[in-house]
Protein backbone atom coordinates (compact mmCIF):
# COMPACT_ATOMS: atom_id res chain seq x y z
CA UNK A 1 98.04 103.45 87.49
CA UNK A 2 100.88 101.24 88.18
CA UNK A 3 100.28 97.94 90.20
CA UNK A 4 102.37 99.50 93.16
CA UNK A 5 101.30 99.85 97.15
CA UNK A 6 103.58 101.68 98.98
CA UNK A 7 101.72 102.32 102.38
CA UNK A 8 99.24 100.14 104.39
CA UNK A 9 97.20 102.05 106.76
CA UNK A 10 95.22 100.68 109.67
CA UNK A 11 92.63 103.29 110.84
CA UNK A 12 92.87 102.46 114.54
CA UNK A 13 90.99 103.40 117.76
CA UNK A 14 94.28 104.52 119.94
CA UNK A 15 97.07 105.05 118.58
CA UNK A 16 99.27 104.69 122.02
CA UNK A 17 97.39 101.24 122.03
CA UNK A 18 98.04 99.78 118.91
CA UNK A 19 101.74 101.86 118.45
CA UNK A 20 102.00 99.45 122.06
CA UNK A 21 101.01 96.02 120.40
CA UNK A 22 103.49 96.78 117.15
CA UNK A 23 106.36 98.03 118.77
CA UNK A 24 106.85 96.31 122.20
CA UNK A 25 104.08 93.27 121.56
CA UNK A 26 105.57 92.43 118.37
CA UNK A 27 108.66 94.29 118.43
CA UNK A 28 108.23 95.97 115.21
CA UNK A 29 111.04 99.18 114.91
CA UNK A 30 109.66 102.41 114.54
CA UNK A 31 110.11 106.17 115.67
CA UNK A 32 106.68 106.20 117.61
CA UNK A 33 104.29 108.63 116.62
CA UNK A 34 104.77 111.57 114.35
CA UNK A 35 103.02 114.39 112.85
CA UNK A 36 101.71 115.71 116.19
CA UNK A 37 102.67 118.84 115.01
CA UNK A 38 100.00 119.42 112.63
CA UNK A 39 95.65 118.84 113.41
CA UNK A 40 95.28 115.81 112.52
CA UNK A 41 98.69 114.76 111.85
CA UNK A 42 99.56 112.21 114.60
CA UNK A 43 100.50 108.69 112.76
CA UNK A 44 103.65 105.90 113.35
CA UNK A 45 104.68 103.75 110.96
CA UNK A 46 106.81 100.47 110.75
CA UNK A 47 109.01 100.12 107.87
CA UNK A 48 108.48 96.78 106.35
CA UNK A 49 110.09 95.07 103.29
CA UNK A 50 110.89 96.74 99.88
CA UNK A 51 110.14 99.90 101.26
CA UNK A 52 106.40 99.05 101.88
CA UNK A 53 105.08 100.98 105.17
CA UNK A 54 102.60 99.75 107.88
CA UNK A 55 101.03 103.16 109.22
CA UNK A 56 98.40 103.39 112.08
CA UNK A 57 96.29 106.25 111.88
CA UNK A 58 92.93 107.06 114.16
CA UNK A 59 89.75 106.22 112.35
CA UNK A 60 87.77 109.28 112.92
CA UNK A 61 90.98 110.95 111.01
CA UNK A 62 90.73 108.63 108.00
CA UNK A 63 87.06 109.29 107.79
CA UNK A 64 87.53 113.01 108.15
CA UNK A 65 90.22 113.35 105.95
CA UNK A 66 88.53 110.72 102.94
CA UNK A 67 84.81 111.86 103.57
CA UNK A 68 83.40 108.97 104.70
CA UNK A 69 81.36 107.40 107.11
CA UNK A 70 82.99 105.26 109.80
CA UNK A 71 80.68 102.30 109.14
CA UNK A 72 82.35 100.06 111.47
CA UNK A 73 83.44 97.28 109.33
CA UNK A 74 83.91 94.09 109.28
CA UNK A 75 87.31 91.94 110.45
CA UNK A 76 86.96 89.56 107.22
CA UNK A 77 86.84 92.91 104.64
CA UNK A 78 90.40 91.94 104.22
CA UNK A 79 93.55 90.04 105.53
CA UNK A 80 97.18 90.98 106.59
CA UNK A 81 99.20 88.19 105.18
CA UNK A 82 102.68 87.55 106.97
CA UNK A 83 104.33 84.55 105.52
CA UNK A 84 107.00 82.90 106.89
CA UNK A 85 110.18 80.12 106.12
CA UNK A 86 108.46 77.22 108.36
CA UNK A 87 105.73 75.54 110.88
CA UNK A 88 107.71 76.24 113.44
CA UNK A 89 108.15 79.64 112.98
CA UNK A 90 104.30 80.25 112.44
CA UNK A 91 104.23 78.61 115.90
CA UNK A 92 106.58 81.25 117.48
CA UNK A 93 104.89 84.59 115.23
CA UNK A 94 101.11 83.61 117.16
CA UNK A 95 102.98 83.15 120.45
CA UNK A 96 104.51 86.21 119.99
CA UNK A 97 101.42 87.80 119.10
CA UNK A 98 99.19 86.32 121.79
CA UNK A 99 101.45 87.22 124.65
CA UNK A 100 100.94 90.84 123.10
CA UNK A 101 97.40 90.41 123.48
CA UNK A 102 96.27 89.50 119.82
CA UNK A 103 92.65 87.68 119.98
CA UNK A 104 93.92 84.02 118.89
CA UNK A 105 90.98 83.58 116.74
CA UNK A 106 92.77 80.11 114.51
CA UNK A 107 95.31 78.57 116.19
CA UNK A 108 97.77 76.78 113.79
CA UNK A 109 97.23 74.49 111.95
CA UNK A 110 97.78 72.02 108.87
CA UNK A 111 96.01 73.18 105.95
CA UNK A 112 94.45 71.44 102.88
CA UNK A 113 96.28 72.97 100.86
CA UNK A 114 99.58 71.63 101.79
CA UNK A 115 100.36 74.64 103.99
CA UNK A 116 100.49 75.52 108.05
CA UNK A 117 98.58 78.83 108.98
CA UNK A 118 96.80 80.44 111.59
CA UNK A 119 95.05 83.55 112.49
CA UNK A 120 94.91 86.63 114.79
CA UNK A 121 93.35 89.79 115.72
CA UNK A 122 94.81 93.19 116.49
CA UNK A 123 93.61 95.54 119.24
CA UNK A 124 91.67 96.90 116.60
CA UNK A 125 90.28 93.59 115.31
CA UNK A 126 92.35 93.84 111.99
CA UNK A 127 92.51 90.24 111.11
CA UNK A 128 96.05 88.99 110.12
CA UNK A 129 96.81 85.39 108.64
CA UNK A 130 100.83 83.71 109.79
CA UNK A 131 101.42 81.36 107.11
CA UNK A 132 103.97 78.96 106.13
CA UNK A 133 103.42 77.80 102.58
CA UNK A 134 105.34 75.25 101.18
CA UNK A 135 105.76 76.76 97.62
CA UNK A 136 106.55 79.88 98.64
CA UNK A 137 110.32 80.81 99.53
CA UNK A 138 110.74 83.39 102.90
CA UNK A 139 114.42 84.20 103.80
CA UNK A 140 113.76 85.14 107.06
């Protein structure tokens, strides 16, 4: 297997909802949701860079179509890193995402690490991390 992702997926609790806080809250592009055409179909996804996808899909479809249990987990299973080129603009990203109605749940802030970051949850409580880090170059 090749170290490659190409797609993201969010198993969500309403998709209007969350295809709400992407698009218009963040003002992520996309073409809304798709695959309403087929049971169990209905998804939207945000094209990100390098051809990596965000998609939102319902839970109860993941766990239908993987054969799992919906176990409800945790917000700290995993992070959604978005770095960007400086303080200021991790300032603006958490605005941006507040006045969308993200849960604020770190405010920014100087790190020990020589870096600036804070955090936020998504309608669906997927926890994402705004950082600016100093030895990492964004162009923006």
């Amino acid at each position: 297997m090749e170290p490659q992702i190409t797609v993201i997926t969010l198993g969500v609790s309403d998709l209007e909802t969350s295809l709400e806080f992407y698009h218009q809250g963040l003002g992520w592009p996309t073409e809304g949701i798709v695959g309403t055409e087929f049971e169990g179909g209905a998804v939207a996804f945000f094209p990100l860079n390098n051809g990596l996808q965000l998609a939102l899909y319902p839970k109860q479809q993941i766990a239908e179509d993987a054969n799992v249990e919906d176990e409800g987990l945790s917000s700290i299973e995993f992070t959604l890193g978005h770095n960007v080129a400086s303080k200021e603009a991790v300032d603006a990203v958490l605005k941006t995402a507040d006045e969308a109605g993200a849960e604020i749940t770190d405010p920014p802030r100087d790190r020990e690490w020589g870096g600036y970051s804070g955090h936020f949850l998504d309608p669906d409580d997927h926890l994402w991390e705004v950082v600016w880090n100093p030895q990492l170059e964004i162009e923006e």
